[in-house]
C-alpha atoms as a PDB file:
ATOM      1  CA  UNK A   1     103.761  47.925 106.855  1.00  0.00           C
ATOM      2  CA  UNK A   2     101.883  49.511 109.976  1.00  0.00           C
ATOM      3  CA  UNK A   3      98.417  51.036 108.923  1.00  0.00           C
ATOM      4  CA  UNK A   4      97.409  54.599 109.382  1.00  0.00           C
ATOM      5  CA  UNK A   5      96.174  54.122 112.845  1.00  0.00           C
ATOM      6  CA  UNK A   6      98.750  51.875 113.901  1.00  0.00           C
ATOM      7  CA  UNK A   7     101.456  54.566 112.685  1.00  0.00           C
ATOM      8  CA  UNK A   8      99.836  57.431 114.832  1.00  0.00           C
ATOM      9  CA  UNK A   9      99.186  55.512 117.567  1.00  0.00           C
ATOM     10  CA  UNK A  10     102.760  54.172 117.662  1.00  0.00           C
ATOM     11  CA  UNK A  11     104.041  58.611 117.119  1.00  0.00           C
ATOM     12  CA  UNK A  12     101.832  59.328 120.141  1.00  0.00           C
ATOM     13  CA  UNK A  13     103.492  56.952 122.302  1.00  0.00           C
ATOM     14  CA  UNK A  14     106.949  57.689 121.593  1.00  0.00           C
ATOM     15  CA  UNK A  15     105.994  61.959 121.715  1.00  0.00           C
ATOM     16  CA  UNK A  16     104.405  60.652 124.886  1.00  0.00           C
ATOM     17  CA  UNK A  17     107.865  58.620 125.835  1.00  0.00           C
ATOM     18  CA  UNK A  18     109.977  62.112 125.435  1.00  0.00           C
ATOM     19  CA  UNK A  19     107.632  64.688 127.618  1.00  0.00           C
ATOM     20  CA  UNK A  20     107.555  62.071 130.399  1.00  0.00           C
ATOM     21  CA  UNK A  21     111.143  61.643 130.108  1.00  0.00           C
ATOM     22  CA  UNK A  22     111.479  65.535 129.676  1.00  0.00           C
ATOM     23  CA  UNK A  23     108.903  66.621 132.386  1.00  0.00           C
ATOM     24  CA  UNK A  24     108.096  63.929 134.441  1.00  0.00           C
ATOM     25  CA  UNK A  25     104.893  61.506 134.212  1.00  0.00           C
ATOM     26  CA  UNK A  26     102.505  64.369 136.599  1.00  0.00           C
ATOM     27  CA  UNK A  27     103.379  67.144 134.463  1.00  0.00           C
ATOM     28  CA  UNK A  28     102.421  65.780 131.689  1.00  0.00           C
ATOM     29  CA  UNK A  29      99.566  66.845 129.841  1.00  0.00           C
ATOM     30  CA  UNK A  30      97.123  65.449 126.697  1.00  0.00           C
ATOM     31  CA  UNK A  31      97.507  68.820 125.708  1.00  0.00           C
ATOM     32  CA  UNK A  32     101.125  68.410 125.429  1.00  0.00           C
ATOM     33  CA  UNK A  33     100.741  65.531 123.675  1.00  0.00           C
ATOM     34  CA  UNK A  34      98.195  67.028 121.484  1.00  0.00           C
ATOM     35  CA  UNK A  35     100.935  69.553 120.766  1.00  0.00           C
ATOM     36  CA  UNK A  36     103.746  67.315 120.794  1.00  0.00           C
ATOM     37  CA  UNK A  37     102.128  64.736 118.016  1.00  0.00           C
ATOM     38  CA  UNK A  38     100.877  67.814 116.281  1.00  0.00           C
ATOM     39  CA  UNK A  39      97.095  66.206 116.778  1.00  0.00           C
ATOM     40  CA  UNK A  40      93.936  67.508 117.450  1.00  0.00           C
ATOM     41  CA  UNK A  41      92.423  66.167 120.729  1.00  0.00           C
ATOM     42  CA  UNK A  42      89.976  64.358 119.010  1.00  0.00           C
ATOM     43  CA  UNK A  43      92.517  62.479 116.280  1.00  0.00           C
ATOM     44  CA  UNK A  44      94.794  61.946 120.129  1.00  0.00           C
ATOM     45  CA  UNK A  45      91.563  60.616 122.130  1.00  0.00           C
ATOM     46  CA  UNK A  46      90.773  58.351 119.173  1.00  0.00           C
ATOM     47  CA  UNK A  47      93.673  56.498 120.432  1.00  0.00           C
ATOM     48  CA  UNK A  48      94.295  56.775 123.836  1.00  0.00           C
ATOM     49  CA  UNK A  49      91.942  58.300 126.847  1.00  0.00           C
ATOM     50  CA  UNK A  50      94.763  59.392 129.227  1.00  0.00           C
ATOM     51  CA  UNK A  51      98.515  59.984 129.806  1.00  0.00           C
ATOM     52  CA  UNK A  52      97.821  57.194 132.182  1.00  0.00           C
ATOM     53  CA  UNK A  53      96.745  54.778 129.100  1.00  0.00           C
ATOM     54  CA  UNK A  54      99.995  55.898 127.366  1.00  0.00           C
ATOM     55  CA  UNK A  55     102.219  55.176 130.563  1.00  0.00           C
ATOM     56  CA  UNK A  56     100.568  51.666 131.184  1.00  0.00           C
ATOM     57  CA  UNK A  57     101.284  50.950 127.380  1.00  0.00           C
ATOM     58  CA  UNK A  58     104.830  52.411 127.547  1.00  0.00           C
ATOM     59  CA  UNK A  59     105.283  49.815 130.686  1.00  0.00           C
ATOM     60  CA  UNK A  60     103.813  47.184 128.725  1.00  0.00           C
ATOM     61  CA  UNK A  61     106.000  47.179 126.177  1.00  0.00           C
ATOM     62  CA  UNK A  62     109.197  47.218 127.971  1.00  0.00           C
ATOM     63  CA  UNK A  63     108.270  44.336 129.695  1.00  0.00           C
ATOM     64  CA  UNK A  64     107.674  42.763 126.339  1.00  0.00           C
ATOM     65  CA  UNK A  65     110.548  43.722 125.274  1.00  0.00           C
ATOM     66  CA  UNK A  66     112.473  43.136 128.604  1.00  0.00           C
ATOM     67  CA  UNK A  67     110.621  39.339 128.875  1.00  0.00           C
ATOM     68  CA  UNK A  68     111.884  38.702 124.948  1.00  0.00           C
ATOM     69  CA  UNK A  69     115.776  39.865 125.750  1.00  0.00           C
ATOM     70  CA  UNK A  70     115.638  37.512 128.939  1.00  0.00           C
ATOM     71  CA  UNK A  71     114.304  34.442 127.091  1.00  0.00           C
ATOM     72  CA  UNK A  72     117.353  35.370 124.402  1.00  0.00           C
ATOM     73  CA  UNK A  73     119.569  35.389 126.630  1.00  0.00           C
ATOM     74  CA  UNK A  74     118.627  31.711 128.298  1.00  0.00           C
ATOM     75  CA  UNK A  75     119.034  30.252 125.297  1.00  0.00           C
ATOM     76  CA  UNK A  76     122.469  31.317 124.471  1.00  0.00           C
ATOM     77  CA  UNK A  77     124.956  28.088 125.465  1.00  0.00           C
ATOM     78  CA  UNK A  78     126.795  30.136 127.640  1.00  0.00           C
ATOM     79  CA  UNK A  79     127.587  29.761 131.251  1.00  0.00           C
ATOM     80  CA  UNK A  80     125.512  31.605 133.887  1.00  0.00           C
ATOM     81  CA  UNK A  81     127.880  34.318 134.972  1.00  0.00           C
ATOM     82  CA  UNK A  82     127.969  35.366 131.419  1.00  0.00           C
ATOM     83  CA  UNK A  83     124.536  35.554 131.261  1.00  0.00           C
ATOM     84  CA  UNK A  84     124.659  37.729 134.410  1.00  0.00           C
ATOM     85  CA  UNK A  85     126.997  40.363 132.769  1.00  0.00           C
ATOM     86  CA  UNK A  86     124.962  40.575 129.642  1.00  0.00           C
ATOM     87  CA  UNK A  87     122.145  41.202 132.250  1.00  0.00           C
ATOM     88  CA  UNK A  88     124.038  43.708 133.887  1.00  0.00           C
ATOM     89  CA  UNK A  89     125.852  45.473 130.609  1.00  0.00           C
ATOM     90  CA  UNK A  90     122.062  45.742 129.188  1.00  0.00           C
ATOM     91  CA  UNK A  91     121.021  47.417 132.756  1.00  0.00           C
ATOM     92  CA  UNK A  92     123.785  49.994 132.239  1.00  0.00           C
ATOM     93  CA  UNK A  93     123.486  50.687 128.894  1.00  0.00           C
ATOM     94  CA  UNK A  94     119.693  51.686 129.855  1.00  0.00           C
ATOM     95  CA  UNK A  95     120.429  53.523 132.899  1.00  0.00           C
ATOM     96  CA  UNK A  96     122.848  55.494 130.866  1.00  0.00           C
ATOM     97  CA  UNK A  97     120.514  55.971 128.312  1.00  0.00           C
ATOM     98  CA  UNK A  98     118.605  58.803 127.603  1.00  0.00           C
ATOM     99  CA  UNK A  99     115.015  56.394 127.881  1.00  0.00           C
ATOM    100  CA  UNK A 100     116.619  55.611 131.158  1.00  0.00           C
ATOM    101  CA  UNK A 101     115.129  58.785 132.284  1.00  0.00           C
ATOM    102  CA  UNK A 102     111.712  57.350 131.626  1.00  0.00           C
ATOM    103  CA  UNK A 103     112.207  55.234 135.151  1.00  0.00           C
ATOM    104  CA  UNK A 104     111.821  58.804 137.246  1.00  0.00           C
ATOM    105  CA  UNK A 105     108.644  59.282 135.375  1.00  0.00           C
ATOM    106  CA  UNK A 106     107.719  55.506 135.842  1.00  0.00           C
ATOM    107  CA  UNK A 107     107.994  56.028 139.828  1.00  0.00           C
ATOM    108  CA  UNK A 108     105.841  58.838 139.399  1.00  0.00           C
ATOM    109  CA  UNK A 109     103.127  57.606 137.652  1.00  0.00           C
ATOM    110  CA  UNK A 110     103.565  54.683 140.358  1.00  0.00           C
ATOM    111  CA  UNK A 111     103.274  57.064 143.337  1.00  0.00           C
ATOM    112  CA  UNK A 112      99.875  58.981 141.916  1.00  0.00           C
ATOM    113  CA  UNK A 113      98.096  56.592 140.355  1.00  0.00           C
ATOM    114  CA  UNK A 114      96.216  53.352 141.116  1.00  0.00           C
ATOM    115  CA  UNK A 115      97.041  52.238 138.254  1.00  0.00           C
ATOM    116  CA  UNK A 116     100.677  53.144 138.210  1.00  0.00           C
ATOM    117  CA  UNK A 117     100.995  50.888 141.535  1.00  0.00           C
ATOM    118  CA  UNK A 118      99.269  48.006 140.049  1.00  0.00           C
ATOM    119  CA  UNK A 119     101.434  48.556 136.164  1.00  0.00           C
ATOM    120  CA  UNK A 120     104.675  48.594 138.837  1.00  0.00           C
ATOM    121  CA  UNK A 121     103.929  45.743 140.543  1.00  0.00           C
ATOM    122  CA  UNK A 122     103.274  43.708 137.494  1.00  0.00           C
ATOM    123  CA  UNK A 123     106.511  44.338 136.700  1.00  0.00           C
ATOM    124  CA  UNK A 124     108.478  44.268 139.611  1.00  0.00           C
ATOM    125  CA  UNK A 125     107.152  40.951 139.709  1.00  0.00           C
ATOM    126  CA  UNK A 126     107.775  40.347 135.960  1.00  0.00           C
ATOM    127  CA  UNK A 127     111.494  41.205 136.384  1.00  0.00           C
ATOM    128  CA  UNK A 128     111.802  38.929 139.826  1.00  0.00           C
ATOM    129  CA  UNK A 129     110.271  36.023 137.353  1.00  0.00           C
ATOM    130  CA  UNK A 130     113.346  36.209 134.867  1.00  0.00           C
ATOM    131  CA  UNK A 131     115.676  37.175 137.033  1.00  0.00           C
ATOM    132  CA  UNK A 132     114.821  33.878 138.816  1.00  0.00           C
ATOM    133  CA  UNK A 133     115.568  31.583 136.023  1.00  0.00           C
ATOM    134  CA  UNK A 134     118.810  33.264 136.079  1.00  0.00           C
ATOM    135  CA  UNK A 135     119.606  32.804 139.434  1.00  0.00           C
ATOM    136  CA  UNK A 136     118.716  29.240 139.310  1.00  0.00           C
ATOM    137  CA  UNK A 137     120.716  28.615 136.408  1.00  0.00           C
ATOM    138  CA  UNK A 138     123.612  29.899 137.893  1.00  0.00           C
ATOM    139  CA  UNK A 139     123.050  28.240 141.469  1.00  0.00           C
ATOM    140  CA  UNK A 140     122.963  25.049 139.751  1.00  0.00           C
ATOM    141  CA  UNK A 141     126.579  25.370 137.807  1.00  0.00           C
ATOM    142  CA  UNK A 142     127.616  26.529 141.312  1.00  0.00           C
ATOM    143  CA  UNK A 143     128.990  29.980 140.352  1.00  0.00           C
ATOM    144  CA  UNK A 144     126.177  32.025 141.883  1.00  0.00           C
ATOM    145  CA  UNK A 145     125.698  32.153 145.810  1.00  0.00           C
ATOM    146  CA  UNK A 146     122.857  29.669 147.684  1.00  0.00           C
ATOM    147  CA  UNK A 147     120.108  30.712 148.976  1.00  0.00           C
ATOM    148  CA  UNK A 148     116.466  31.149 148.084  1.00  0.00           C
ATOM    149  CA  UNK A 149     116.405  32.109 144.422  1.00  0.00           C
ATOM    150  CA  UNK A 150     113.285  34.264 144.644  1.00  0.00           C
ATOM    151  CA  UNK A 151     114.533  36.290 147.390  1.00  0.00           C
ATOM    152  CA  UNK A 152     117.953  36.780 145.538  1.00  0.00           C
ATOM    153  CA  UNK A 153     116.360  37.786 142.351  1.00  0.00           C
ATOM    154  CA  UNK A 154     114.152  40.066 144.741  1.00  0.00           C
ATOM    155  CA  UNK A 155     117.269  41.406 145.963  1.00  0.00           C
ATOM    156  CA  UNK A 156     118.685  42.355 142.641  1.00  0.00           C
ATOM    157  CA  UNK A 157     115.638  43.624 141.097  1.00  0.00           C
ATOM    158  CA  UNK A 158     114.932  46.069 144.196  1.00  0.00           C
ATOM    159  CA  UNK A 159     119.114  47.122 143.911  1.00  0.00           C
ATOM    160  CA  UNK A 160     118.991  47.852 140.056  1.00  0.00           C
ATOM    161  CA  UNK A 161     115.254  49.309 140.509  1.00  0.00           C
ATOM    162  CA  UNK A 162     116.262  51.954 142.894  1.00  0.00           C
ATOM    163  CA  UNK A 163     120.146  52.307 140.441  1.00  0.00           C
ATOM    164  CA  UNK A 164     117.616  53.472 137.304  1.00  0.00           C
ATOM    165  CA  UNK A 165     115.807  56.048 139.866  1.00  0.00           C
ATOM    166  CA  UNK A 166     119.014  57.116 141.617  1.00  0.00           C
ATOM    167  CA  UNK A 167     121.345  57.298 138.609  1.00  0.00           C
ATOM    168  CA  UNK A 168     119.713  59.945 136.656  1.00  0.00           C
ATOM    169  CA  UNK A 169     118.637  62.024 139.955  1.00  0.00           C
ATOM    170  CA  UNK A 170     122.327  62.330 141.192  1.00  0.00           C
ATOM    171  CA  UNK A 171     123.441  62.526 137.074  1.00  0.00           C
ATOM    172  CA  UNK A 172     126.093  59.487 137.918  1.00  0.00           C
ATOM    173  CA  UNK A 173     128.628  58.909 135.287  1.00  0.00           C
ATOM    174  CA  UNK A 174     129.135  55.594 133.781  1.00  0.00           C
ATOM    175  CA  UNK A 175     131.923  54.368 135.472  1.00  0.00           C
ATOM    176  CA  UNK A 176     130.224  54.852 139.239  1.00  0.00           C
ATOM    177  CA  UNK A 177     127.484  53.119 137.790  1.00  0.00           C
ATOM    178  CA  UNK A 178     129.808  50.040 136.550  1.00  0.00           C
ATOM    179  CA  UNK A 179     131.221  50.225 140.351  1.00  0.00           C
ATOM    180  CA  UNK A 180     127.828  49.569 141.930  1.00  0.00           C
ATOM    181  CA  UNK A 181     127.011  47.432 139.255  1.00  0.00           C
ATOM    182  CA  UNK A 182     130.143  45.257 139.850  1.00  0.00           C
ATOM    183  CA  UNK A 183     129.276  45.378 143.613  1.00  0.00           C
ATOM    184  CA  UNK A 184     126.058  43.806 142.926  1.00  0.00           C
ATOM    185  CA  UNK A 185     127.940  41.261 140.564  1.00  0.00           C
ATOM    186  CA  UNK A 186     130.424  40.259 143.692  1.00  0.00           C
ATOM    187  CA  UNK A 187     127.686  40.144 146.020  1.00  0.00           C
ATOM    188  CA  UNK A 188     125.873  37.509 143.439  1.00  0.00           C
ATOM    189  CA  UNK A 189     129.177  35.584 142.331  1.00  0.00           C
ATOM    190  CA  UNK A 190     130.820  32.878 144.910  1.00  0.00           C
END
């Protein structure tokens, strides 16, 4: 069981989560998250100094989260191109996903803050990291297309980064989203 602290730090960050994904990261204010986590600013500042402190954590843990799926998802004895559609159905599922609206308030927080730009690189570079070990994985069974690995993974990390800004901008529906997702697939595959 979570202590006190832990509890109210954890409600913060996910009242936090829902105004960024509901306003955007710059219009985002401790008040509102004073408000929002029905807090006084001292009990909020206790925990965190800055929306900017709650994005970073917010980032932080979905690359946790995003490093412990990946690492799953080697293990499993199936063949690479399997473990590129489970990469790709877990992509959608989050674009199409009401947190997927958190990435518009992710490229915000990237654009404004020094921070943000150092928090997105980390991960950019995060994501190219495991989507390597994919890649190689499926260059060597010879399914995936040759080529430098880190530049491929580069390349699918930069398509699927700019899909979860685009997708809930221009409010796709799933099923264009599974046709540039199965472009990207093609363009991967042999």
């Amino acid at each position: 069981m979570l202590a006190k602290s832990d509890r109210t730090k954890a409600r913060i960050l996910e009242k936090a989560k829902e105004l960024f994904i509901a306003k955007g990261y710059s219009d985002v204010t401790m008040k509102d998250v004073c408000d929002a986590a029905e807090l006084s600013r001292g009990g909020l500042y206790r925990h965190f100094s800055s929306t900017a402190d709650m994005m970073t954590l917010l980032m932080d843990m979905e690359q946790e989260t995003a490093d412990k799926m990946a690492a799953q998802n080697m293990k499993l004895a199936i063949g690479a191109e399997q473990k590129l559609d489970d990469f790709l159905r877990r992509h959608l599922e989050f674009m199409l996903s009401d947190t997927g609206h958190l990435e518009l308030a992710i490229q915000q927080f990237a654009q404004t803050d020094e921070r943000g730009r150092e928090q997105n690189k980390k991960r950019v570079d995060h994501a190219v990291k495991r989507t390597v070990r994919l890649v190689e994985s499926g260059q060597r069974e010879g399914v995936f297309v040759e080529g430098d690995p880190v530049t491929l993974a580069r390349m699918i990390i930069i398509t699927i980064g700019g899909l979860r800004t685009q997708v809930p901008l221009l409010s796709w529906d799933s099923e264009t989203v599974k046709k540039e997702l199965e472009t990207l697939r093609r363009l991967i595959l042999k």
